[in-house]
N, C-alpha and C. Protein backbone atom coordinates (compact mmCIF):
# COMPACT_ATOMS: atom_id res chain seq x y z
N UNK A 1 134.63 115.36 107.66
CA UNK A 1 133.53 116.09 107.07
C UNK A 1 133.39 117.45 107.75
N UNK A 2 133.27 118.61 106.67
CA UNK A 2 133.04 119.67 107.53
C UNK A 2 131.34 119.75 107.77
N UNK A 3 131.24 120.66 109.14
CA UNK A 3 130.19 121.15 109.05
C UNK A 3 129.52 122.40 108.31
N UNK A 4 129.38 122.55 107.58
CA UNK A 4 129.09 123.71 106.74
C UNK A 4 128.01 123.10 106.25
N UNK A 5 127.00 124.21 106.02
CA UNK A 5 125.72 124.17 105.05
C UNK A 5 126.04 123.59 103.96
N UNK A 6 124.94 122.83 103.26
CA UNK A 6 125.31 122.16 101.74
C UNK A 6 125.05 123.71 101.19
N UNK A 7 124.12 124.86 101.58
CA UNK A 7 123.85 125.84 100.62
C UNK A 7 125.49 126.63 100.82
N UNK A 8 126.42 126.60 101.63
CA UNK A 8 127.77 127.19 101.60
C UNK A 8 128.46 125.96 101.00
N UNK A 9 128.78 125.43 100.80
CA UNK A 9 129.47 124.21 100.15
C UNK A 9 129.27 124.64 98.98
N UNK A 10 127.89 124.57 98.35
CA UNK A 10 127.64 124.63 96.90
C UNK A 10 127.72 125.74 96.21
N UNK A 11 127.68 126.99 97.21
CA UNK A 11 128.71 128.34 96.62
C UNK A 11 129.76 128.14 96.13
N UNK A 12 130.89 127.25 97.46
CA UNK A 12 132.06 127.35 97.45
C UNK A 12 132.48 126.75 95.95
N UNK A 13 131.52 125.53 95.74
CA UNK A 13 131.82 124.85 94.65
C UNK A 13 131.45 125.63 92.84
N UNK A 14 130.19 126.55 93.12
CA UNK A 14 130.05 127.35 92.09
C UNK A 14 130.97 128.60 91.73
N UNK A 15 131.78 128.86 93.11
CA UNK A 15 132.91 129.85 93.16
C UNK A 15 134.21 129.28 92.50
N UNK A 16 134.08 128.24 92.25
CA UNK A 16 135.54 127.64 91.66
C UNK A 16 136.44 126.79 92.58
N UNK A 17 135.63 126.38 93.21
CA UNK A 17 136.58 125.30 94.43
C UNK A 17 135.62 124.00 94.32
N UNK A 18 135.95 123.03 92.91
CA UNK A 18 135.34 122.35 92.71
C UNK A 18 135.51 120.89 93.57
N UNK A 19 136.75 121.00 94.05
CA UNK A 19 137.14 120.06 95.02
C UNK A 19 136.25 119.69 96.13
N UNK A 20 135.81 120.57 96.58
CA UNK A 20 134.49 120.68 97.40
C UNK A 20 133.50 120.05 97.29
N UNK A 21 133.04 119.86 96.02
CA UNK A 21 131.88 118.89 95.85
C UNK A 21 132.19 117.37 96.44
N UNK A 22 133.22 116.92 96.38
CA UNK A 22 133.32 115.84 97.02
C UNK A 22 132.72 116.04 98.40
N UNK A 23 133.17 116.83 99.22
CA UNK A 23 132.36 116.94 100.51
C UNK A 23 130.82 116.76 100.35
N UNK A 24 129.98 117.00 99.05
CA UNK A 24 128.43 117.28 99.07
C UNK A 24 128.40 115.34 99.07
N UNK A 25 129.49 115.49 98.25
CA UNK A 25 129.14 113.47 97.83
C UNK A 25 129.01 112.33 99.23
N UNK A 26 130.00 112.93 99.73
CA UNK A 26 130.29 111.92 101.31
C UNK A 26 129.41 112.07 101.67
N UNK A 27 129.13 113.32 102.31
CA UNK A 27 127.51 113.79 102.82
C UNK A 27 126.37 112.97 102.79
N UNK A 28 125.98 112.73 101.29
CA UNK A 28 124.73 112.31 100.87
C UNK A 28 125.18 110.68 100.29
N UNK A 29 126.13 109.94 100.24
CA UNK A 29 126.65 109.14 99.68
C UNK A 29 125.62 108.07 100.28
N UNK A 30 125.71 107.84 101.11
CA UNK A 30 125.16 106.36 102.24
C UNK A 30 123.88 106.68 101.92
N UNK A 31 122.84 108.00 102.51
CA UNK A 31 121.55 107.82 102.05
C UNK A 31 120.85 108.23 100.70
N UNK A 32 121.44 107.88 99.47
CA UNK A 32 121.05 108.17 97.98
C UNK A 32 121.47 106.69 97.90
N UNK A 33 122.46 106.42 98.28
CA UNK A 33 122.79 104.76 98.55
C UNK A 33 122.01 104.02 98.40
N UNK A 34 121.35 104.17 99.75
CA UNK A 34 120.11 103.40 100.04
C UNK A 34 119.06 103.02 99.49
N UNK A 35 118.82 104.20 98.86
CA UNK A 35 117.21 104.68 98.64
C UNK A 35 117.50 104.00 96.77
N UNK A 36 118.50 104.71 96.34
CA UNK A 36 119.13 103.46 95.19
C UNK A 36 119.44 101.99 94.95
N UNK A 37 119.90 101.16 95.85
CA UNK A 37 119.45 99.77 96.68
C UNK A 37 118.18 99.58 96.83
N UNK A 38 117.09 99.96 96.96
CA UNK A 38 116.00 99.66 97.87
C UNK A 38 114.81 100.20 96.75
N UNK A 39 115.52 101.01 95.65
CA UNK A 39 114.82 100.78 94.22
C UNK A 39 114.75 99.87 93.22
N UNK A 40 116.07 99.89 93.56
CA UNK A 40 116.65 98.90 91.88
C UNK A 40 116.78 97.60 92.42
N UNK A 41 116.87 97.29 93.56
CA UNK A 41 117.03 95.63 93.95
C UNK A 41 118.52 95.51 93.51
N UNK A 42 119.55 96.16 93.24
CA UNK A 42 120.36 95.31 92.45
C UNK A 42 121.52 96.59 93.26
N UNK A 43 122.65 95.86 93.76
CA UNK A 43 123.90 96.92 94.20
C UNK A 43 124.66 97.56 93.29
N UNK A 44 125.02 96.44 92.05
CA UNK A 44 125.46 97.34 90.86
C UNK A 44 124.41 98.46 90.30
N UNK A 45 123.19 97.89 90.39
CA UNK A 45 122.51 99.03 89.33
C UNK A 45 122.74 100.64 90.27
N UNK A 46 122.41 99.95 91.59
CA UNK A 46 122.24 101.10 92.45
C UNK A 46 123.40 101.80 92.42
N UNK A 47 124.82 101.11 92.55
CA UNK A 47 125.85 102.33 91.81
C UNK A 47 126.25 103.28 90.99
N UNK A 48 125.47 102.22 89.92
CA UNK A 48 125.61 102.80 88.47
C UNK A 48 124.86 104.43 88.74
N UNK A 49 123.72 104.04 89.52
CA UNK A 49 122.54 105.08 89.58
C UNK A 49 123.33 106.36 90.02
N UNK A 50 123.77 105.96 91.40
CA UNK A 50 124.57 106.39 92.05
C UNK A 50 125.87 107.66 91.65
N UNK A 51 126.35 107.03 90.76
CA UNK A 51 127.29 107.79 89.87
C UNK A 51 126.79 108.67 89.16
N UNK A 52 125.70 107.96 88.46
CA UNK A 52 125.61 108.85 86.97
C UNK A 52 124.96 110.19 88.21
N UNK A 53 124.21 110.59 89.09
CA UNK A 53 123.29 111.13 89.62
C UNK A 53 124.49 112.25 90.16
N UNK A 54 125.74 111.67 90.73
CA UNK A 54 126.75 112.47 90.81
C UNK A 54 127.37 113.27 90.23
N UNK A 55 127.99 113.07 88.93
CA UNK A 55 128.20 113.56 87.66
C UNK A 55 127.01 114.59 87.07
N UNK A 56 126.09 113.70 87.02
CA UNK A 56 124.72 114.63 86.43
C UNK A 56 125.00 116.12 87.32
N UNK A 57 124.76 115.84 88.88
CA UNK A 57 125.03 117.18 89.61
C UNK A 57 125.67 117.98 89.70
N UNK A 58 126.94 116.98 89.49
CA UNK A 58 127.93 118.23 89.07
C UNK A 58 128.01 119.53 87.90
N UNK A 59 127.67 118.73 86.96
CA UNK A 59 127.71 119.05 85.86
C UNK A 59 126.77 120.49 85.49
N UNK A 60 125.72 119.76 86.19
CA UNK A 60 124.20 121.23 86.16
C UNK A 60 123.98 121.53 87.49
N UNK A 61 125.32 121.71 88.28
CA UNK A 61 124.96 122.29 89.67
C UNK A 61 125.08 123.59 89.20
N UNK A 62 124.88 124.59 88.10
CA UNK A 62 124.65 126.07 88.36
C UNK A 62 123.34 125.74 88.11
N UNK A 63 122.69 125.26 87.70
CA UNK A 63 121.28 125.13 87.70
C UNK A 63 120.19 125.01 88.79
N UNK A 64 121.27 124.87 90.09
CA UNK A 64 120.56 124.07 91.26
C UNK A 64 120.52 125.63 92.10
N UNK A 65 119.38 125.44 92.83
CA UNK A 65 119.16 126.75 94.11
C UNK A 65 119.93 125.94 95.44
N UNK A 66 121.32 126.66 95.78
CA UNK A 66 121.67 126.11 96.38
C UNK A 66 121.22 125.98 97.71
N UNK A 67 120.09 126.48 97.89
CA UNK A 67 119.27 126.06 99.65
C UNK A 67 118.25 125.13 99.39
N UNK A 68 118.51 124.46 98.21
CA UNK A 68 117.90 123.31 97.82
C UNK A 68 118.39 122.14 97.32
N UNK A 69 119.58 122.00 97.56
CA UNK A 69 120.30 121.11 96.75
C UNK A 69 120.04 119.62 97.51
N UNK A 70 119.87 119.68 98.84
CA UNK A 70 119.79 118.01 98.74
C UNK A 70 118.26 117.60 97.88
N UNK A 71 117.58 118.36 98.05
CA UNK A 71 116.03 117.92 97.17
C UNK A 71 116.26 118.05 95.80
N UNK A 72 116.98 118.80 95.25
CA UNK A 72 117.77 118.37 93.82
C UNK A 72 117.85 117.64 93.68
N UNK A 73 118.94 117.39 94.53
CA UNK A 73 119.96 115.93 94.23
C UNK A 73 119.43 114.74 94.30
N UNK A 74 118.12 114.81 95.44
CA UNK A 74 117.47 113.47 95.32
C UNK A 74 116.87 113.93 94.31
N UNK A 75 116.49 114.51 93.46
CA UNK A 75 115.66 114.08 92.47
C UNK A 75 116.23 113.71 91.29
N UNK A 76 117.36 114.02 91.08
CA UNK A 76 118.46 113.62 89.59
C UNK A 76 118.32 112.33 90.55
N UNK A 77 118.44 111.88 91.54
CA UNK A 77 119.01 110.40 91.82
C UNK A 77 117.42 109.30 91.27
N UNK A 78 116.20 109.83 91.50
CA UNK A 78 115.05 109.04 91.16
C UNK A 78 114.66 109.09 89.71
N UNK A 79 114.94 110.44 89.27
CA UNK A 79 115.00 110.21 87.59
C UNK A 79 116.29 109.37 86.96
N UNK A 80 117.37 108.85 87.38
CA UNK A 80 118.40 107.81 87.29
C UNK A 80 117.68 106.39 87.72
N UNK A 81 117.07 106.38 88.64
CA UNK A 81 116.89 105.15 89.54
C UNK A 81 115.35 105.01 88.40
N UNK A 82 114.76 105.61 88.08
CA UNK A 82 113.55 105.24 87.00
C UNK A 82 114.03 105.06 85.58
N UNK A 83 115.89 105.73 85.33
CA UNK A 83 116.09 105.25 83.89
C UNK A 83 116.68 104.02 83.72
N UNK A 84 117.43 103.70 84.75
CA UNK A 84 118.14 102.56 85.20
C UNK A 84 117.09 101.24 85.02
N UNK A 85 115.79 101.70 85.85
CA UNK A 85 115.18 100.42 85.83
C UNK A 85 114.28 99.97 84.67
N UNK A 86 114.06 101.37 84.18
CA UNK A 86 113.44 100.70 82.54
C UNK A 86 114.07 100.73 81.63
N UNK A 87 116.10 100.55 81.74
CA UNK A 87 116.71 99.88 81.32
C UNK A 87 116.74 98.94 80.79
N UNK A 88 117.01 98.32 82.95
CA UNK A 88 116.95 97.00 82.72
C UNK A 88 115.95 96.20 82.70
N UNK A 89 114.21 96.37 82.72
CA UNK A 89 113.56 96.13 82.25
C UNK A 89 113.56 95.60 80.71
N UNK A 90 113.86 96.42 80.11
CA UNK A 90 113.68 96.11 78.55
C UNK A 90 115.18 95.22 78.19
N UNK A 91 115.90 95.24 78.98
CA UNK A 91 117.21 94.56 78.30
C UNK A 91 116.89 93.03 78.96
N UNK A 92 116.42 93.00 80.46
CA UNK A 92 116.55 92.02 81.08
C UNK A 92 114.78 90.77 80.66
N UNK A 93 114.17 92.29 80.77
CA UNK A 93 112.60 91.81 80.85
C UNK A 93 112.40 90.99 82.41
N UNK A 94 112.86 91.57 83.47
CA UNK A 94 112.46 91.44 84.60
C UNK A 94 111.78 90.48 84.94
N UNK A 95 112.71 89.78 85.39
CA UNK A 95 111.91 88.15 86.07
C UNK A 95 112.59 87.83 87.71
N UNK A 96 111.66 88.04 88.68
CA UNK A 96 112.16 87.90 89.70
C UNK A 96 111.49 86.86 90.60
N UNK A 97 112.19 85.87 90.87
CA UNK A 97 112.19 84.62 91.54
C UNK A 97 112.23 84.79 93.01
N UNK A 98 111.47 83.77 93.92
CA UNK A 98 111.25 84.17 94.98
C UNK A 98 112.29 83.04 95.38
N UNK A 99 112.92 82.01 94.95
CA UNK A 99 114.04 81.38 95.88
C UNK A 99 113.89 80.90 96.85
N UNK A 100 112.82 80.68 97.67
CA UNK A 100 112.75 80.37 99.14
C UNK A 100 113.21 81.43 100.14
N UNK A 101 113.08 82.39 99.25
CA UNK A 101 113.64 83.39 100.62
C UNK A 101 113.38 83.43 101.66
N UNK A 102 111.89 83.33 101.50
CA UNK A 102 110.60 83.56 102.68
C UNK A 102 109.99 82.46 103.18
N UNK A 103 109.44 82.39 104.35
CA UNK A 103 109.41 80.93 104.57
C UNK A 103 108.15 80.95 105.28
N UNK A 104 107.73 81.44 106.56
CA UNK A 104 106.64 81.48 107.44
C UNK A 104 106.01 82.12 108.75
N UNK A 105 106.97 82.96 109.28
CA UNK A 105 105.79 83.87 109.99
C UNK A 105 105.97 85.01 109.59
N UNK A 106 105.33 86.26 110.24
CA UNK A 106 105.07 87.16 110.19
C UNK A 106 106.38 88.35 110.23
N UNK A 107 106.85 89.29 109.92
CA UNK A 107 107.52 90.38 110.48
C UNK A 107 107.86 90.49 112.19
N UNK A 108 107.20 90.57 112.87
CA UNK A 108 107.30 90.65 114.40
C UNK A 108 107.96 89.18 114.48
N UNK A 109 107.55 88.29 114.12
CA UNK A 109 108.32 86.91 114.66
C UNK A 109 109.11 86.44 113.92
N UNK A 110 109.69 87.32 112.94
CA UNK A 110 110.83 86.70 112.17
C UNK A 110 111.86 86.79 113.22
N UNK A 111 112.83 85.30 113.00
CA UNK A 111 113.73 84.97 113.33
C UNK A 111 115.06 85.51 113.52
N UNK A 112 115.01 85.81 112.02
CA UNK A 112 116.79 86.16 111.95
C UNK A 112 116.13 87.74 111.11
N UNK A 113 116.22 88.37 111.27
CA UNK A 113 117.13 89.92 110.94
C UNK A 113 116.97 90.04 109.52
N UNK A 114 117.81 88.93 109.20
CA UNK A 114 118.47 89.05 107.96
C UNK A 114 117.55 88.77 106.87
N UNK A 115 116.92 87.48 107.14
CA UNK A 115 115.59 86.88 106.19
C UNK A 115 114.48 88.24 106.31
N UNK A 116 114.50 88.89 107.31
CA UNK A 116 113.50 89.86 107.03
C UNK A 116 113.42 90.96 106.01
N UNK A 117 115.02 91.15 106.09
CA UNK A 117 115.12 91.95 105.56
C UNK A 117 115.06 91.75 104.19
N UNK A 118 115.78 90.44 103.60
CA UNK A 118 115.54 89.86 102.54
C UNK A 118 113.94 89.66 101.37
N UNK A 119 113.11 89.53 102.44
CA UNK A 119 111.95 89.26 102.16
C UNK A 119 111.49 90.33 101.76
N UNK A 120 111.70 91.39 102.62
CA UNK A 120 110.99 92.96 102.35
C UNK A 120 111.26 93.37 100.85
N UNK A 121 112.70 93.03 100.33
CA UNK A 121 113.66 93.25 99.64
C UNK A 121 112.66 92.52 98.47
N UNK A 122 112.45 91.57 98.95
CA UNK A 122 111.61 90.52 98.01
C UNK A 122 110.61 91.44 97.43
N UNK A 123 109.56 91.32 98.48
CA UNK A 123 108.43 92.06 98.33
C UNK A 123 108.50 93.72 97.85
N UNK A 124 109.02 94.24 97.97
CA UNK A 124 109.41 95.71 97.24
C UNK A 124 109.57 95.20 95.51
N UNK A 125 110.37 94.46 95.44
CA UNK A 125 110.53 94.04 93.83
C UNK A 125 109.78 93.55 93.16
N UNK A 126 108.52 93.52 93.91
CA UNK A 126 107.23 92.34 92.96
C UNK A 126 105.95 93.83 93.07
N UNK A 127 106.22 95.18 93.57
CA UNK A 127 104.87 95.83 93.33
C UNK A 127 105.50 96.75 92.26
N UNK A 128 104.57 97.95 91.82
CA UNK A 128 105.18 98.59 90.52
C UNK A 128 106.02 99.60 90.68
N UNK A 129 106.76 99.92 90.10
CA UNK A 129 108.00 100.71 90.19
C UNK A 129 107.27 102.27 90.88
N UNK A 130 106.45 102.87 90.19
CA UNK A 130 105.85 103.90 90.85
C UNK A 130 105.18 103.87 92.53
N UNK A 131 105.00 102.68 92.91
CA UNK A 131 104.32 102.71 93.99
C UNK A 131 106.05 102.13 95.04
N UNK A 132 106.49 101.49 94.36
CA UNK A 132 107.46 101.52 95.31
C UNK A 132 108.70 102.56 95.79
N UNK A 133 108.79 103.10 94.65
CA UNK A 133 109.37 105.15 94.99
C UNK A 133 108.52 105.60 95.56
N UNK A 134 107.12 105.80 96.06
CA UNK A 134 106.35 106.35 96.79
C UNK A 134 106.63 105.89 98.05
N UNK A 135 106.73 104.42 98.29
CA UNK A 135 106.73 103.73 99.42
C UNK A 135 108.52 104.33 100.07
N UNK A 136 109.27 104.09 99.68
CA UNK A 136 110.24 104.35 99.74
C UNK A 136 110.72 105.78 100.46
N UNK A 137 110.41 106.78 99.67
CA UNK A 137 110.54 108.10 100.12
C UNK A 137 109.48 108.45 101.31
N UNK A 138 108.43 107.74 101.45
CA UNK A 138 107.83 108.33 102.38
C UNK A 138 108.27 108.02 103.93
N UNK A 139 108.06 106.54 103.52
CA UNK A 139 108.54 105.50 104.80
C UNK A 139 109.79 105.09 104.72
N UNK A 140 110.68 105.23 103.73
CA UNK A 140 112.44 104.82 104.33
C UNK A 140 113.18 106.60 104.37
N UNK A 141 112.96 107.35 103.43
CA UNK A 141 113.09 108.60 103.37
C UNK A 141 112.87 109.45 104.50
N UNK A 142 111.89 109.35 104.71
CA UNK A 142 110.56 110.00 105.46
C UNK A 142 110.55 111.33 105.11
N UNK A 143 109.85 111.35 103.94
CA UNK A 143 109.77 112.35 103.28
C UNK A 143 108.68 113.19 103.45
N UNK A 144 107.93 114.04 103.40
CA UNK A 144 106.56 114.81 103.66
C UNK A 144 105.85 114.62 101.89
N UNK A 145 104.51 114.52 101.94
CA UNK A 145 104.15 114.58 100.48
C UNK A 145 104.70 115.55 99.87
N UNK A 146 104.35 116.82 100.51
CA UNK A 146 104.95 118.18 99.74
C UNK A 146 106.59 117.94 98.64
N UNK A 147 107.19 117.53 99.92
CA UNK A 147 108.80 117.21 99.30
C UNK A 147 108.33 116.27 97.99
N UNK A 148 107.89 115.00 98.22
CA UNK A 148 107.71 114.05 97.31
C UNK A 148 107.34 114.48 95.82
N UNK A 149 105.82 115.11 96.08
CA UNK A 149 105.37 115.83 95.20
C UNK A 149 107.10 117.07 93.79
N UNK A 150 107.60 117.52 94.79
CA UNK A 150 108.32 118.35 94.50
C UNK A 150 110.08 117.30 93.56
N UNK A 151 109.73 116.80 93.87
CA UNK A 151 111.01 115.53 93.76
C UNK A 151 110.42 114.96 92.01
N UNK A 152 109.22 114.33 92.75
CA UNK A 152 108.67 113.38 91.27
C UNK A 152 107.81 114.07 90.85
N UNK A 153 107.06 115.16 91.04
CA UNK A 153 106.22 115.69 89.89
C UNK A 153 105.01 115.22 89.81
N UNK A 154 104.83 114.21 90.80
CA UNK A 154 103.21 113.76 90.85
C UNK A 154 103.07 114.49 91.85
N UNK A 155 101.36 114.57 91.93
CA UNK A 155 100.41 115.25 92.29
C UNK A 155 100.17 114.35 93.77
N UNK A 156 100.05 115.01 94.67
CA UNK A 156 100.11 114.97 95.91
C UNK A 156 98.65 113.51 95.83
N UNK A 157 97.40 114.16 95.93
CA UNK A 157 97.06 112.51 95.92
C UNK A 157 97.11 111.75 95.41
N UNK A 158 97.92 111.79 93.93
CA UNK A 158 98.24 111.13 93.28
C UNK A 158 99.71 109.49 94.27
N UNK A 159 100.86 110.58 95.11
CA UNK A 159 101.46 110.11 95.81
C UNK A 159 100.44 109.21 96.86
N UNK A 160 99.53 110.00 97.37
CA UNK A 160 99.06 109.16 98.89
C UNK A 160 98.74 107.89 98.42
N UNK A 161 97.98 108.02 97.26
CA UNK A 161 97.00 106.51 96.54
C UNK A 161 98.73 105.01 96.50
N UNK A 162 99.39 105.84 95.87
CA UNK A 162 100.34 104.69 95.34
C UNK A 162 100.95 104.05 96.77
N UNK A 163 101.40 105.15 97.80
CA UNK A 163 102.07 104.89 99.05
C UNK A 163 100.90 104.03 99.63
N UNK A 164 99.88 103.86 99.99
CA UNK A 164 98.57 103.15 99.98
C UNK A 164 98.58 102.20 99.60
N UNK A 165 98.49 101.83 98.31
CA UNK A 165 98.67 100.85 97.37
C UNK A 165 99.55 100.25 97.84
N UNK A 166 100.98 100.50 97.90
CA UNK A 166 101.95 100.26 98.33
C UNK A 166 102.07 99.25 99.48
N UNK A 167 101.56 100.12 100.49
CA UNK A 167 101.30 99.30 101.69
C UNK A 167 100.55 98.34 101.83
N UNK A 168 99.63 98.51 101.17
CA UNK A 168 98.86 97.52 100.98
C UNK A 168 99.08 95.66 100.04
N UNK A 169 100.01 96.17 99.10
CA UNK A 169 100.79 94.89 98.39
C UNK A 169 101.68 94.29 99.47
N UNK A 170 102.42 95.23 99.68
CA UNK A 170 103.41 94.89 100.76
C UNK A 170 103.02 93.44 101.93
N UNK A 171 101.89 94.63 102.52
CA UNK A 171 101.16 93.65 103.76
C UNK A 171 100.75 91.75 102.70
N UNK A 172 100.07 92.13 101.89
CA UNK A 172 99.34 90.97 101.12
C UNK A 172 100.78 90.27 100.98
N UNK A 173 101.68 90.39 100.14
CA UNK A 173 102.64 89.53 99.66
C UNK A 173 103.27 88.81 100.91
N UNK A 174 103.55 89.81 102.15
CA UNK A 174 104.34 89.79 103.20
C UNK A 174 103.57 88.33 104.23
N UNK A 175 102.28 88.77 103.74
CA UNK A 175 101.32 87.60 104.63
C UNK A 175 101.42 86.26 103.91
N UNK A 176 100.99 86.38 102.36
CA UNK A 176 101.18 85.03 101.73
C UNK A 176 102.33 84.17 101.51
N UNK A 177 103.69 85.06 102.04
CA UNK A 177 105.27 84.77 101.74
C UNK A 177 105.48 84.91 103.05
N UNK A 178 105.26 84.26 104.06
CA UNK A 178 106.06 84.96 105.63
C UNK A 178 107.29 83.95 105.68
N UNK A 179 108.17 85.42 106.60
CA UNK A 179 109.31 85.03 107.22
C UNK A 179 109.54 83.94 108.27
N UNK A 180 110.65 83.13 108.08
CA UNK A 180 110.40 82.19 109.09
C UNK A 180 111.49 81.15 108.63
């Protein structure tokens, strides 16, 4: 990976050295990844997301201010990750089963790692799609409202209420479902 600015990269790439964009992809690959995983619940969807969000960028990267492109780019990736899921909403009609994932204590005294993480995973998929992109970008992102605001287009307290909300399902589900 070079070190170069994404805003020199994305010259290089508007200059005709389209090869280059692959470098923007590696870059940002693992954390659009994530944040795609940790929307959609689902690794395929989160690829799918993944891709199309790639392509999309490419495609209308003269459109992009290139001393802004990773906040672009996350945002083609959340307008994907919101078409994706009311996709599969309407194809699937979203039914998500809790399996025994979760079993009985708390976060701090979970056992294994893994069930925690599972559970969280759980609990992210049972509050509403808007409050969990809030939750997400603020606290896995760590995003500033400003950015957020600028990304999704809601209105700054509009964000705090849902991230709130958010936390607040979270804690409730997390308590009535504990790890263990």
């Amino acid at each position: 990976m070079t070190d170069e600015s994404d805003e020199a990269l994305v010259r290089r790439v508007l200059a005709g050295e389209t090869e280059v964009y692959e470098e923007l992809v590696k870059r940002y690959r693992i954390r659009l990844g994530r944040y795609a995983v940790r929307m959609l619940g689902s690794e395929a969807d989160a690829e799918d997301a993944l891709q199309d969000t790639f392509i999309r960028g490419y495609r209308s990267l003269a459109r992009c201010s290139p001393d802004r492109f990773r906040y672009w780019l996350f945002g083609i990736l959340i307008n994907r990750c919101r078409t994706h899921a009311a996709q599969r909403a309407r194809r699937d009609g979203i039914v998500i089963s809790h399996e025994g994932i979760v079993a009985s204590a708390a976060a701090p005294q979970a056992r294994d790692q893994y069930e925690w993480r599972q559970a969280l995973a759980w609990a992210l998929a049972q509050i509403p799609t808007d409050h969990r992109e809030a939750f997400l970008l603020k606290h896995v992102e760590d995003l500033s409202y400003e950015e957020m605001q600028e990304l999704t287009g809601t209105r700054i307290p509009a964000l705090k209420m849902r991230v709130f909300r958010a936390r607040e399902a979270l804690r409730r589900l997390l308590e009535e479902n504990p790890v263990g």
